[in-house]
PDB file of N, CA and C in Angstrom:
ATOM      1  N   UNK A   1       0.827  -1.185   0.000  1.00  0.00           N
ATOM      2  CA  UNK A   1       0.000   0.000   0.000  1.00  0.00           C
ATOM      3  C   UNK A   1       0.868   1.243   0.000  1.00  0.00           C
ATOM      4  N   UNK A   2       0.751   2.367  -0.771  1.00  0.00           N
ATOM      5  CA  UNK A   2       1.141   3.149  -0.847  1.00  0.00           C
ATOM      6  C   UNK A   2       0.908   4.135   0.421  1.00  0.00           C
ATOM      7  N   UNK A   3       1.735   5.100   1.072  1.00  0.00           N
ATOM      8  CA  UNK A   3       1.680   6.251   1.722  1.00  0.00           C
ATOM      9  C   UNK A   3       1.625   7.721   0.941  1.00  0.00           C
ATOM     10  N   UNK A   4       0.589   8.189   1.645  1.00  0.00           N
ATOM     11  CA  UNK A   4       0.581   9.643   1.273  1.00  0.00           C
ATOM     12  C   UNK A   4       1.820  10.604   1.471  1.00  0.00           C
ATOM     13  N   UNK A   5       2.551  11.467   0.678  1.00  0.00           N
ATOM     14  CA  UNK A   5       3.033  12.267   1.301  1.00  0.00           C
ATOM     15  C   UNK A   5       2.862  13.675   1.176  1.00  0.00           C
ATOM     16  N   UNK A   6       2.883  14.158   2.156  1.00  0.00           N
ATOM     17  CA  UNK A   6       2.505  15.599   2.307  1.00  0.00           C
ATOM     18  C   UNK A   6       3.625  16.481   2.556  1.00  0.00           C
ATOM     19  N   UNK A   7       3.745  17.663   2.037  1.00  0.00           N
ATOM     20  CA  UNK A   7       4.665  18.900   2.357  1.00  0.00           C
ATOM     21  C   UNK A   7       4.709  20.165   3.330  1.00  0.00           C
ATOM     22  N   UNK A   8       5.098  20.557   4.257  1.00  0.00           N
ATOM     23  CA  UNK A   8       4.703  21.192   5.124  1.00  0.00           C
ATOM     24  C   UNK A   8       5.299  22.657   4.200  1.00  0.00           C
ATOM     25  N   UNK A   9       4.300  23.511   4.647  1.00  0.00           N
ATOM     26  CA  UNK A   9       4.730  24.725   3.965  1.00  0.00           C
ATOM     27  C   UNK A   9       5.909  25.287   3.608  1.00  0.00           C
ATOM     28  N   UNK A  10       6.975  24.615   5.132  1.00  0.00           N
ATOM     29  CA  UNK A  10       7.859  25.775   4.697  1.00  0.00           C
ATOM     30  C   UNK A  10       9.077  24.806   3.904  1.00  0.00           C
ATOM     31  N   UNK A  11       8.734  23.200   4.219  1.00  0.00           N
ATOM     32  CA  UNK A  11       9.354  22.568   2.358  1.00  0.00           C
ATOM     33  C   UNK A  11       9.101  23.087   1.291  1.00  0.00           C
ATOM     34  N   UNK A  12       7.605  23.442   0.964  1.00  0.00           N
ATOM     35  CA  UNK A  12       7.147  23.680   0.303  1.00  0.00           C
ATOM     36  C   UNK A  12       8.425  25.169  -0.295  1.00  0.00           C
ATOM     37  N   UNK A  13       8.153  26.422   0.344  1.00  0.00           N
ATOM     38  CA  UNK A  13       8.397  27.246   0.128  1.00  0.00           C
ATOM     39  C   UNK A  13      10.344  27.287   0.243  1.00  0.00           C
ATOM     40  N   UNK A  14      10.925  26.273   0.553  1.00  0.00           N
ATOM     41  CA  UNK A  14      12.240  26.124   0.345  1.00  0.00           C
ATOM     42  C   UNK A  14      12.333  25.235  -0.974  1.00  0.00           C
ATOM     43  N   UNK A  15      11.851  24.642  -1.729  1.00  0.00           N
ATOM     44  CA  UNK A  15      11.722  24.095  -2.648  1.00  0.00           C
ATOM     45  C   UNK A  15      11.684  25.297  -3.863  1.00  0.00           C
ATOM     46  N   UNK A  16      10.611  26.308  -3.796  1.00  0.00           N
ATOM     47  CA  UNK A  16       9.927  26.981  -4.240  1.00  0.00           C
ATOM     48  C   UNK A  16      11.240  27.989  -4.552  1.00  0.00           C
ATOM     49  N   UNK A  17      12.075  28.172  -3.516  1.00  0.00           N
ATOM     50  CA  UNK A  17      13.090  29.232  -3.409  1.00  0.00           C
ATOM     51  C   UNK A  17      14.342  28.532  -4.019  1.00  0.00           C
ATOM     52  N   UNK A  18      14.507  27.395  -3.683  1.00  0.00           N
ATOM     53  CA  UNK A  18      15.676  26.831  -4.395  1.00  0.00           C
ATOM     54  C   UNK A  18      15.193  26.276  -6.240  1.00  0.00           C
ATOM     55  N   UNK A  19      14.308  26.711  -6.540  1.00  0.00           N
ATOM     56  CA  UNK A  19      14.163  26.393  -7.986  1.00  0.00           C
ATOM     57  C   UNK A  19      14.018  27.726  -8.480  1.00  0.00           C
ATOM     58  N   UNK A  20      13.929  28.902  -7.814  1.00  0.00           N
ATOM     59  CA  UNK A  20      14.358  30.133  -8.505  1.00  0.00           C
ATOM     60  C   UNK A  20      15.268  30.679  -8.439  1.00  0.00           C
ATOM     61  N   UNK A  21      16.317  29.933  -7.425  1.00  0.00           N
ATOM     62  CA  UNK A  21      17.543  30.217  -7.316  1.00  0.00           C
ATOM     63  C   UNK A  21      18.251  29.972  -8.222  1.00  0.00           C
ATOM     64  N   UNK A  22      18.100  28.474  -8.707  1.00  0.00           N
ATOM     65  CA  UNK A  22      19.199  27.763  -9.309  1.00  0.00           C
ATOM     66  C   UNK A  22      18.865  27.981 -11.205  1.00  0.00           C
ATOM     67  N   UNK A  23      17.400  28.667 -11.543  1.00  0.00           N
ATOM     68  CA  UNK A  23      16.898  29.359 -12.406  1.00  0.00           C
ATOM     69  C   UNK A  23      17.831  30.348 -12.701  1.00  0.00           C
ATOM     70  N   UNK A  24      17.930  31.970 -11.895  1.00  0.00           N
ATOM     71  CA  UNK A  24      18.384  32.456 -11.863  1.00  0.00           C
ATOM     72  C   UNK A  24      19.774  32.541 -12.112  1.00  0.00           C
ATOM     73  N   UNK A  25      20.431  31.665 -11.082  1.00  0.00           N
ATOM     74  CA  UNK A  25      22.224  31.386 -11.165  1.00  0.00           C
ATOM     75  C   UNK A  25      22.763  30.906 -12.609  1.00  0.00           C
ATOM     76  N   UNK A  26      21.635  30.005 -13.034  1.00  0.00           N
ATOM     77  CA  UNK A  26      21.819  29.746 -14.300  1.00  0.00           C
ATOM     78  C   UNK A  26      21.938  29.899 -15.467  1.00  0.00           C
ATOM     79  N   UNK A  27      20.911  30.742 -15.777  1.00  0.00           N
ATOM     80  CA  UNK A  27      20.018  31.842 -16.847  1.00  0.00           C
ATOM     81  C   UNK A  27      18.968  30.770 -17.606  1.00  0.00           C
ATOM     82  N   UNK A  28      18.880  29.570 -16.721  1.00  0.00           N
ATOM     83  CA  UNK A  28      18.284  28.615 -17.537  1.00  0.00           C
ATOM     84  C   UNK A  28      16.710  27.886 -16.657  1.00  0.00           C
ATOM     85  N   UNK A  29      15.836  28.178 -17.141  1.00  0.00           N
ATOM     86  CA  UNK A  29      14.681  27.473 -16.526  1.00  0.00           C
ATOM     87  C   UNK A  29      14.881  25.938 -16.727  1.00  0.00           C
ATOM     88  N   UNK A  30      14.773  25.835 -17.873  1.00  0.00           N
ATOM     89  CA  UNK A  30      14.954  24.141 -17.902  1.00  0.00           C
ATOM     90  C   UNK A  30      16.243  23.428 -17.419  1.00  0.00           C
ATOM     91  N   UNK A  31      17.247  23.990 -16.720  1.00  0.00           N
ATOM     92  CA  UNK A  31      17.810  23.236 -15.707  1.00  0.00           C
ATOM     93  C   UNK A  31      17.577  23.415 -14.295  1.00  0.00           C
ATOM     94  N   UNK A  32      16.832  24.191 -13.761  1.00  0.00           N
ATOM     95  CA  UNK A  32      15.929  24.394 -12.406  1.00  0.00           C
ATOM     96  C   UNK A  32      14.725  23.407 -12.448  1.00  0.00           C
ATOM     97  N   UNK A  33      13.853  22.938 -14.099  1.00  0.00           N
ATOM     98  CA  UNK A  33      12.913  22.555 -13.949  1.00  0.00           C
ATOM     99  C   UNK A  33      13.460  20.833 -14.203  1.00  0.00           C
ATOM    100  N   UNK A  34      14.901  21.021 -14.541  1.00  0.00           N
ATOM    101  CA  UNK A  34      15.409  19.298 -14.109  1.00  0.00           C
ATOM    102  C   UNK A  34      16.167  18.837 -13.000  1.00  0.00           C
ATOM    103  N   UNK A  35      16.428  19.435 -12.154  1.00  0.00           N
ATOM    104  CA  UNK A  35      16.435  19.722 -10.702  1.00  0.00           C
ATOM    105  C   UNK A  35      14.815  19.499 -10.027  1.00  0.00           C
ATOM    106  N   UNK A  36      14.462  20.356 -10.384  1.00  0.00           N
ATOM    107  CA  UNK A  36      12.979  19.986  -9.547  1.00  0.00           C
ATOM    108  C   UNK A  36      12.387  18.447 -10.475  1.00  0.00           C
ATOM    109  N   UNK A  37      12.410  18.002 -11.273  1.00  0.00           N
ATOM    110  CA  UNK A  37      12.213  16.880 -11.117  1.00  0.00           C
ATOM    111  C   UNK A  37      12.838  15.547 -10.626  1.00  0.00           C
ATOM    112  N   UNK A  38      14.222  16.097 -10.292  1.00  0.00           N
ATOM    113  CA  UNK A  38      15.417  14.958  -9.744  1.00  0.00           C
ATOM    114  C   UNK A  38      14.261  15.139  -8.232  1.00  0.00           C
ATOM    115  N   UNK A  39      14.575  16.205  -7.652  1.00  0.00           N
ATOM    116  CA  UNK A  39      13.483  16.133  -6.226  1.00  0.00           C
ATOM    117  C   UNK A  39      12.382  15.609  -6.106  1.00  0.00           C
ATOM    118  N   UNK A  40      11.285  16.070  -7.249  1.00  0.00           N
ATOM    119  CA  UNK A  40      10.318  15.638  -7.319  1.00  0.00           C
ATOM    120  C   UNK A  40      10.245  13.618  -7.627  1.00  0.00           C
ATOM    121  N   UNK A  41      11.009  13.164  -8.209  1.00  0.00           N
ATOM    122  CA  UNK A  41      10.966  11.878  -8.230  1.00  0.00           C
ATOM    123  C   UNK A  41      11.495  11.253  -6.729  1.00  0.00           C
ATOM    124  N   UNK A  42      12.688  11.752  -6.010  1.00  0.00           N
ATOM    125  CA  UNK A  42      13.185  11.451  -4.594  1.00  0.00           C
ATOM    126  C   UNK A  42      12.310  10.943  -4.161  1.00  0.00           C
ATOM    127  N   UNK A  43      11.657  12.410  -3.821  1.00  0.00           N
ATOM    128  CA  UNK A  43      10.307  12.496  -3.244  1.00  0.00           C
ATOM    129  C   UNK A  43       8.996  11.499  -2.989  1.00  0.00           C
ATOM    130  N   UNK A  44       8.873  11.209  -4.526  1.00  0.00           N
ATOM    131  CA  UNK A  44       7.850   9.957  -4.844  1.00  0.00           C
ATOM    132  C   UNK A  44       8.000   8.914  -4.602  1.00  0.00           C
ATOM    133  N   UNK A  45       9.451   8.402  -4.347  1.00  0.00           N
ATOM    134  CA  UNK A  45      10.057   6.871  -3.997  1.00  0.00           C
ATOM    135  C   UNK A  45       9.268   6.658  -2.548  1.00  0.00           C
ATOM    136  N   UNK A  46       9.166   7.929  -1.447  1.00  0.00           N
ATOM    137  CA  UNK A  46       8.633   7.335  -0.526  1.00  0.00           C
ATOM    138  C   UNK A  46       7.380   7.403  -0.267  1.00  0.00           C
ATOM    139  N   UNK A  47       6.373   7.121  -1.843  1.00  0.00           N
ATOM    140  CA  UNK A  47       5.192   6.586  -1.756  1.00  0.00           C
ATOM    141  C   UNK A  47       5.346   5.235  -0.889  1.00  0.00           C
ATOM    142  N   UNK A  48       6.004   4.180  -1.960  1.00  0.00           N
ATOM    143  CA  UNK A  48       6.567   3.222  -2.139  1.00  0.00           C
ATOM    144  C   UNK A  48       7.581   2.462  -0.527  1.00  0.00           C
ATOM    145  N   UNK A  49       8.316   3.512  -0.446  1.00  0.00           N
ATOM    146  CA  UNK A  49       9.779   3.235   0.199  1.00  0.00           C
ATOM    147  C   UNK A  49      10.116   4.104   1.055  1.00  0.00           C
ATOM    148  N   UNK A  50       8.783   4.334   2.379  1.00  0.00           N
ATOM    149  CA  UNK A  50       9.194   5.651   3.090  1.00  0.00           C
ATOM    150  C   UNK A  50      10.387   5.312   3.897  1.00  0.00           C
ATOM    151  N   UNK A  51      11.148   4.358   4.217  1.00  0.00           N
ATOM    152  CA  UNK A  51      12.243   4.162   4.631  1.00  0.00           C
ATOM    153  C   UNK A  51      13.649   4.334   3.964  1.00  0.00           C
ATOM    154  N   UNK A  52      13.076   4.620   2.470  1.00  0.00           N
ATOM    155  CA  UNK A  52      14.229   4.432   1.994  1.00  0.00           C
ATOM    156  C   UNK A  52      15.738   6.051   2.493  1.00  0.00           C
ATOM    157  N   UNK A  53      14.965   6.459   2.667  1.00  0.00           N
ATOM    158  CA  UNK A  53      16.315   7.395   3.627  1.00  0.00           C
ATOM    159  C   UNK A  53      17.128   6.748   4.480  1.00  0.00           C
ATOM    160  N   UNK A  54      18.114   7.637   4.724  1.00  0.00           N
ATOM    161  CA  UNK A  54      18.904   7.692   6.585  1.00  0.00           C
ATOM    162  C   UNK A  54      18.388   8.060   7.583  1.00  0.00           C
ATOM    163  N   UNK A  55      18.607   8.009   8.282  1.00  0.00           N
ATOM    164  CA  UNK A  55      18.517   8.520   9.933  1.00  0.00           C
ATOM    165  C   UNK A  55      19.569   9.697   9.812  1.00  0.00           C
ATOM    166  N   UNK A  56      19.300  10.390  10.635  1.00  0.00           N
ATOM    167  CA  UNK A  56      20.022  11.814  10.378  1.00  0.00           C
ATOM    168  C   UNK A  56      20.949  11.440  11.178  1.00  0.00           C
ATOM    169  N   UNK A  57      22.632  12.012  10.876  1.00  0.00           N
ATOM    170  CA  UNK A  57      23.501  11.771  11.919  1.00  0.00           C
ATOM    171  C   UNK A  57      23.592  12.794  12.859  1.00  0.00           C
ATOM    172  N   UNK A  58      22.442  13.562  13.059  1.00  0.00           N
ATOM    173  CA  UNK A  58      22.885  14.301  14.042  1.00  0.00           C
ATOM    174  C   UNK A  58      21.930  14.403  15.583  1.00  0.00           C
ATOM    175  N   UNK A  59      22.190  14.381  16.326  1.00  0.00           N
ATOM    176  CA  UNK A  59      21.575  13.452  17.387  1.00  0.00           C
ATOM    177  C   UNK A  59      20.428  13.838  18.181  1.00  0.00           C
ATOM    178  N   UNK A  60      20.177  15.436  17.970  1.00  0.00           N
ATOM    179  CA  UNK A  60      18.839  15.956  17.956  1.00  0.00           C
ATOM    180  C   UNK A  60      17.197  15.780  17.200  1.00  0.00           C
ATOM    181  N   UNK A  61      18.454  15.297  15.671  1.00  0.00           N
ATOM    182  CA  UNK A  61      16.685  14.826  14.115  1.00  0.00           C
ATOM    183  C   UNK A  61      16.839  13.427  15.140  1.00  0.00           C
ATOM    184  N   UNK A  62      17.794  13.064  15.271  1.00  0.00           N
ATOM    185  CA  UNK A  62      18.010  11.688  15.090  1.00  0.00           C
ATOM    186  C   UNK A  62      16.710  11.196  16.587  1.00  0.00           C
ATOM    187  N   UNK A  63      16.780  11.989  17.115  1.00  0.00           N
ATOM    188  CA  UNK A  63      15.903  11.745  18.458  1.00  0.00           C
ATOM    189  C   UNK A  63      14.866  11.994  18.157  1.00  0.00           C
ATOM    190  N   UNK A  64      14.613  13.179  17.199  1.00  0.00           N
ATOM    191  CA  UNK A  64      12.961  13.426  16.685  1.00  0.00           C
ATOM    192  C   UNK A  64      12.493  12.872  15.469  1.00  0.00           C
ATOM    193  N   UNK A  65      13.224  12.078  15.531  1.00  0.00           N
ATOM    194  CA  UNK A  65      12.951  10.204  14.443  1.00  0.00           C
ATOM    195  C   UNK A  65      13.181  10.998  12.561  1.00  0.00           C
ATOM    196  N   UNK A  66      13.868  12.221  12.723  1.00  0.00           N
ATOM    197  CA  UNK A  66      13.990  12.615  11.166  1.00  0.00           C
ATOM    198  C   UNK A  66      14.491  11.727  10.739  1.00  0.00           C
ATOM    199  N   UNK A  67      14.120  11.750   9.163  1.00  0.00           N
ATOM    200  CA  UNK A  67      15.298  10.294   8.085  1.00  0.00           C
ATOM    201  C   UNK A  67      15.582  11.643   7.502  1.00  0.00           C
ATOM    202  N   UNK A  68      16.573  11.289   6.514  1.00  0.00           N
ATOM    203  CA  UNK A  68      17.205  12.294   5.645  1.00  0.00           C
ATOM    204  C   UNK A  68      17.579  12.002   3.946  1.00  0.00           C
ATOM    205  N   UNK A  69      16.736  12.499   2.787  1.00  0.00           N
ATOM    206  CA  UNK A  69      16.899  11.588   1.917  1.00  0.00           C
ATOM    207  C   UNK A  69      17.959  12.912   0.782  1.00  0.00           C
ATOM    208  N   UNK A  70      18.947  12.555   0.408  1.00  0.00           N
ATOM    209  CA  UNK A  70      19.810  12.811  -0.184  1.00  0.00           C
ATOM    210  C   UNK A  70      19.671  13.448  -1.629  1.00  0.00           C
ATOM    211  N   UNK A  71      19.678  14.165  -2.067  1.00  0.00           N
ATOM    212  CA  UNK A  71      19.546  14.853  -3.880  1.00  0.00           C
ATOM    213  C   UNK A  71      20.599  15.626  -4.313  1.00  0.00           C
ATOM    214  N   UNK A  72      21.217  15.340  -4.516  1.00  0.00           N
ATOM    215  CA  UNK A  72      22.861  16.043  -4.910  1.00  0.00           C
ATOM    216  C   UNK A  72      23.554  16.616  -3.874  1.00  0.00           C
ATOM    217  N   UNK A  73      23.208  17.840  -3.800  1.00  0.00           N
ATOM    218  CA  UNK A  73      23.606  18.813  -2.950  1.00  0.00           C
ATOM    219  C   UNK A  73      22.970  19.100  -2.073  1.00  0.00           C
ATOM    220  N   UNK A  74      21.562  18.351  -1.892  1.00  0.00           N
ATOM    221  CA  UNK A  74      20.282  19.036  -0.925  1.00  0.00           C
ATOM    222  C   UNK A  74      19.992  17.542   0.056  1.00  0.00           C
ATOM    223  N   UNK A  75      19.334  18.380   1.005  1.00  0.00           N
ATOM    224  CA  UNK A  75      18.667  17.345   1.796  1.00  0.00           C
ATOM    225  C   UNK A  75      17.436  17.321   2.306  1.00  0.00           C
ATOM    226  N   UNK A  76      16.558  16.255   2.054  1.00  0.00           N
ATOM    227  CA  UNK A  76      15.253  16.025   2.139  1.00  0.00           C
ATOM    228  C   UNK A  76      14.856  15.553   3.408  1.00  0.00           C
ATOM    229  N   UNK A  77      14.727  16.280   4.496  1.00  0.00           N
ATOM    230  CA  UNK A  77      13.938  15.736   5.971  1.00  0.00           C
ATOM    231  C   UNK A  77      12.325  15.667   6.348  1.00  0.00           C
ATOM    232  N   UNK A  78      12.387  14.317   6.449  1.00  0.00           N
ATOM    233  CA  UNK A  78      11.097  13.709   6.467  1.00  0.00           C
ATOM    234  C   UNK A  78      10.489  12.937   8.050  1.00  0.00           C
ATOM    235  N   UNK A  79       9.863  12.992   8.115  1.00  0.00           N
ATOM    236  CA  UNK A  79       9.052  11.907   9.286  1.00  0.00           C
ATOM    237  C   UNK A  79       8.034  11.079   8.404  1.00  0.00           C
ATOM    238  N   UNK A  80       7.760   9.839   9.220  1.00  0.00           N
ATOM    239  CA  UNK A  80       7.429   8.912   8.758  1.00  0.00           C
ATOM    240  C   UNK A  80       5.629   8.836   9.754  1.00  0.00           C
ATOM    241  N   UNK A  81       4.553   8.535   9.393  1.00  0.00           N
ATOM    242  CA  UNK A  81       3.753   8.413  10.601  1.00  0.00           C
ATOM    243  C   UNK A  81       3.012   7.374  10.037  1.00  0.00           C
ATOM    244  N   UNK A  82       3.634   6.221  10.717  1.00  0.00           N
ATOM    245  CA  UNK A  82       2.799   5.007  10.298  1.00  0.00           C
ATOM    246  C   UNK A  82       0.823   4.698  10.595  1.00  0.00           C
ATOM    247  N   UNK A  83       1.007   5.717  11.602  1.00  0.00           N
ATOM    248  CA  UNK A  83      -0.480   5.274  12.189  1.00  0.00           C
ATOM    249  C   UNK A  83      -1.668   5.723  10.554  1.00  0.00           C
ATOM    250  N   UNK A  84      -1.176   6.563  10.192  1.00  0.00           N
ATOM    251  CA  UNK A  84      -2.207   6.987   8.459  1.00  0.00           C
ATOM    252  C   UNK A  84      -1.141   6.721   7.418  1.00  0.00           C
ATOM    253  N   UNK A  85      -0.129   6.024   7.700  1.00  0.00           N
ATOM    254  CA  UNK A  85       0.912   5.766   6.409  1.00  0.00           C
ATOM    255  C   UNK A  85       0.941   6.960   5.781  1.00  0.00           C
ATOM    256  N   UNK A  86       1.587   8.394   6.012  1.00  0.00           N
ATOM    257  CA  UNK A  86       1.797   9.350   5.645  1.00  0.00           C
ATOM    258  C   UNK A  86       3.660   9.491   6.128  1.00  0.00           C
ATOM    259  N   UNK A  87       3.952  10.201   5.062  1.00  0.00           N
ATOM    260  CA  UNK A  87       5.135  10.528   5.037  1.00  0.00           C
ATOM    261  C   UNK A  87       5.267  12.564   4.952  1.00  0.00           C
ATOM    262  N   UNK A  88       5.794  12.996   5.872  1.00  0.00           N
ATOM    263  CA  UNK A  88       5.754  14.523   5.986  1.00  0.00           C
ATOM    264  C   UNK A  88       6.653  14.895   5.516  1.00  0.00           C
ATOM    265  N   UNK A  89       7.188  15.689   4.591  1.00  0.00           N
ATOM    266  CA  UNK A  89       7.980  16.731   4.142  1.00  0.00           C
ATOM    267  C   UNK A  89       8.399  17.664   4.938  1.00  0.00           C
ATOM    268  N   UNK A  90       9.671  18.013   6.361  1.00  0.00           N
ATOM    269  CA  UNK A  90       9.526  19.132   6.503  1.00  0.00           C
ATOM    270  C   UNK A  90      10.235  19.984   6.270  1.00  0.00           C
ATOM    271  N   UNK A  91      11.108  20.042   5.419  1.00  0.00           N
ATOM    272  CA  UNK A  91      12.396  20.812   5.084  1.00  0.00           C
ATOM    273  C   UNK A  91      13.368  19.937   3.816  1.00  0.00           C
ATOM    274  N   UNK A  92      13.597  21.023   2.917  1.00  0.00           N
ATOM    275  CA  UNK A  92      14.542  20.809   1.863  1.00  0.00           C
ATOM    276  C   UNK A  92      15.749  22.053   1.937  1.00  0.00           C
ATOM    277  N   UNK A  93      17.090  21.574   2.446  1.00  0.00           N
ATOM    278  CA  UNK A  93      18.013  22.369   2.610  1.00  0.00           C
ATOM    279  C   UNK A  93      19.324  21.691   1.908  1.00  0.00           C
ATOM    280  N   UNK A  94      20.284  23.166   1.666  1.00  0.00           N
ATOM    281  CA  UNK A  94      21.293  22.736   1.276  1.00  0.00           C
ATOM    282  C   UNK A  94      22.476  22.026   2.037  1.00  0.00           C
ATOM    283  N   UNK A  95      23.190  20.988   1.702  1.00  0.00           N
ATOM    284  CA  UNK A  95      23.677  19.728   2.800  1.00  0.00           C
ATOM    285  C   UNK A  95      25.109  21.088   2.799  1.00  0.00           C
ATOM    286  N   UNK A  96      25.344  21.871   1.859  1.00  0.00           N
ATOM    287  CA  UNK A  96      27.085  22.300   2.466  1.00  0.00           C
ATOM    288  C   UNK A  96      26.505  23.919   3.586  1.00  0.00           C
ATOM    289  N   UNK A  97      25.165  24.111   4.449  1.00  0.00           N
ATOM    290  CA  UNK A  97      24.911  24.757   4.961  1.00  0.00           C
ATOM    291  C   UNK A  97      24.818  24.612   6.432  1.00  0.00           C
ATOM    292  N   UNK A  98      24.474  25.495   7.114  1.00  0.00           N
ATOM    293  CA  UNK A  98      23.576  24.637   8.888  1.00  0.00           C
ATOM    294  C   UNK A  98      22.526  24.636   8.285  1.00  0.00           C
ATOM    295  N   UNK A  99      22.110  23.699   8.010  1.00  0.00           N
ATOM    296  CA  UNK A  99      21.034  23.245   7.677  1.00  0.00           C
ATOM    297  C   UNK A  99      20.172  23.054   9.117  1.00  0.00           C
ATOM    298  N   UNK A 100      20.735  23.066  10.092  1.00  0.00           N
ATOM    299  CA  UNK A 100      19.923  22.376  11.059  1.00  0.00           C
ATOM    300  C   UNK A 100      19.061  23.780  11.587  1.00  0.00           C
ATOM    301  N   UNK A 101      19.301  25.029  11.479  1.00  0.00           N
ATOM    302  CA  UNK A 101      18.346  26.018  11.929  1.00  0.00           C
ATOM    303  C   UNK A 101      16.977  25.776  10.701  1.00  0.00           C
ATOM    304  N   UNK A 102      17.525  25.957   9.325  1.00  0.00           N
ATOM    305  CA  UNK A 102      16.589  25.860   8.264  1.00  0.00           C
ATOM    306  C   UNK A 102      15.369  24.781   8.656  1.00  0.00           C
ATOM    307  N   UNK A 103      15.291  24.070   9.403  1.00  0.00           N
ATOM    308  CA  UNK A 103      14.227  22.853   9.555  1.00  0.00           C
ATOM    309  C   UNK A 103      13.308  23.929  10.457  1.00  0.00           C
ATOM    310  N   UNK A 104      13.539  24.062  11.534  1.00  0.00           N
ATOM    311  CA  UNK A 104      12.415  24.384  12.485  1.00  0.00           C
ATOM    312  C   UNK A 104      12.152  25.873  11.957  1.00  0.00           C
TER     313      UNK A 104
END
């Protein structure tokens, strides 16, 4: 059975910001809009495969049960909630950043 997954706004809106970024830096839409589909497919695996991430190595996600799913340069932090088989989106950040303020 498949799981739902849902995006919490402010994935949402870091997603949103990193595909007009990398638009911009570029001068090219259609390599922002193949980027957002490298994410956008990540993403979809954990219809399928909400495990398929890591566990975050850092010992605070790691306690608030984050997995961490990998896209080049970015990182996809997720929770898992088996009780409705939903998978949450809550943050897409860049891995060479502190990423760890960007989540909350």
């Amino acid at each position: 059975m498949a799981y739902d997954v849902i995006r919490a706004e402010k994935a949402d809106n870091q997603i949103k910001d990193l595909i007009y970024y990398i638009a911009e830096d570029s001068g090219s839409a259609e390599i922002a809009l193949s980027y957002l589909d490298k994410l956008e497919h990540a993403i979809g695996l954990l219809r399928e495969q909400p495990y398929y991430g890591a566990e975050s190595r850092n010992y605070s996600l790691k306690k608030m049960r984050f997995k961490v799913l990998p896209v080049e340069n970015h990182l996809v932090f997720y929770k898992v909630r088996e009780r409705d088989q939903t998978v949450i989106i809550y943050a897409v950040a860049d891995s060479r950043r502190d990423y760890i303020n960007l989540i909350f």
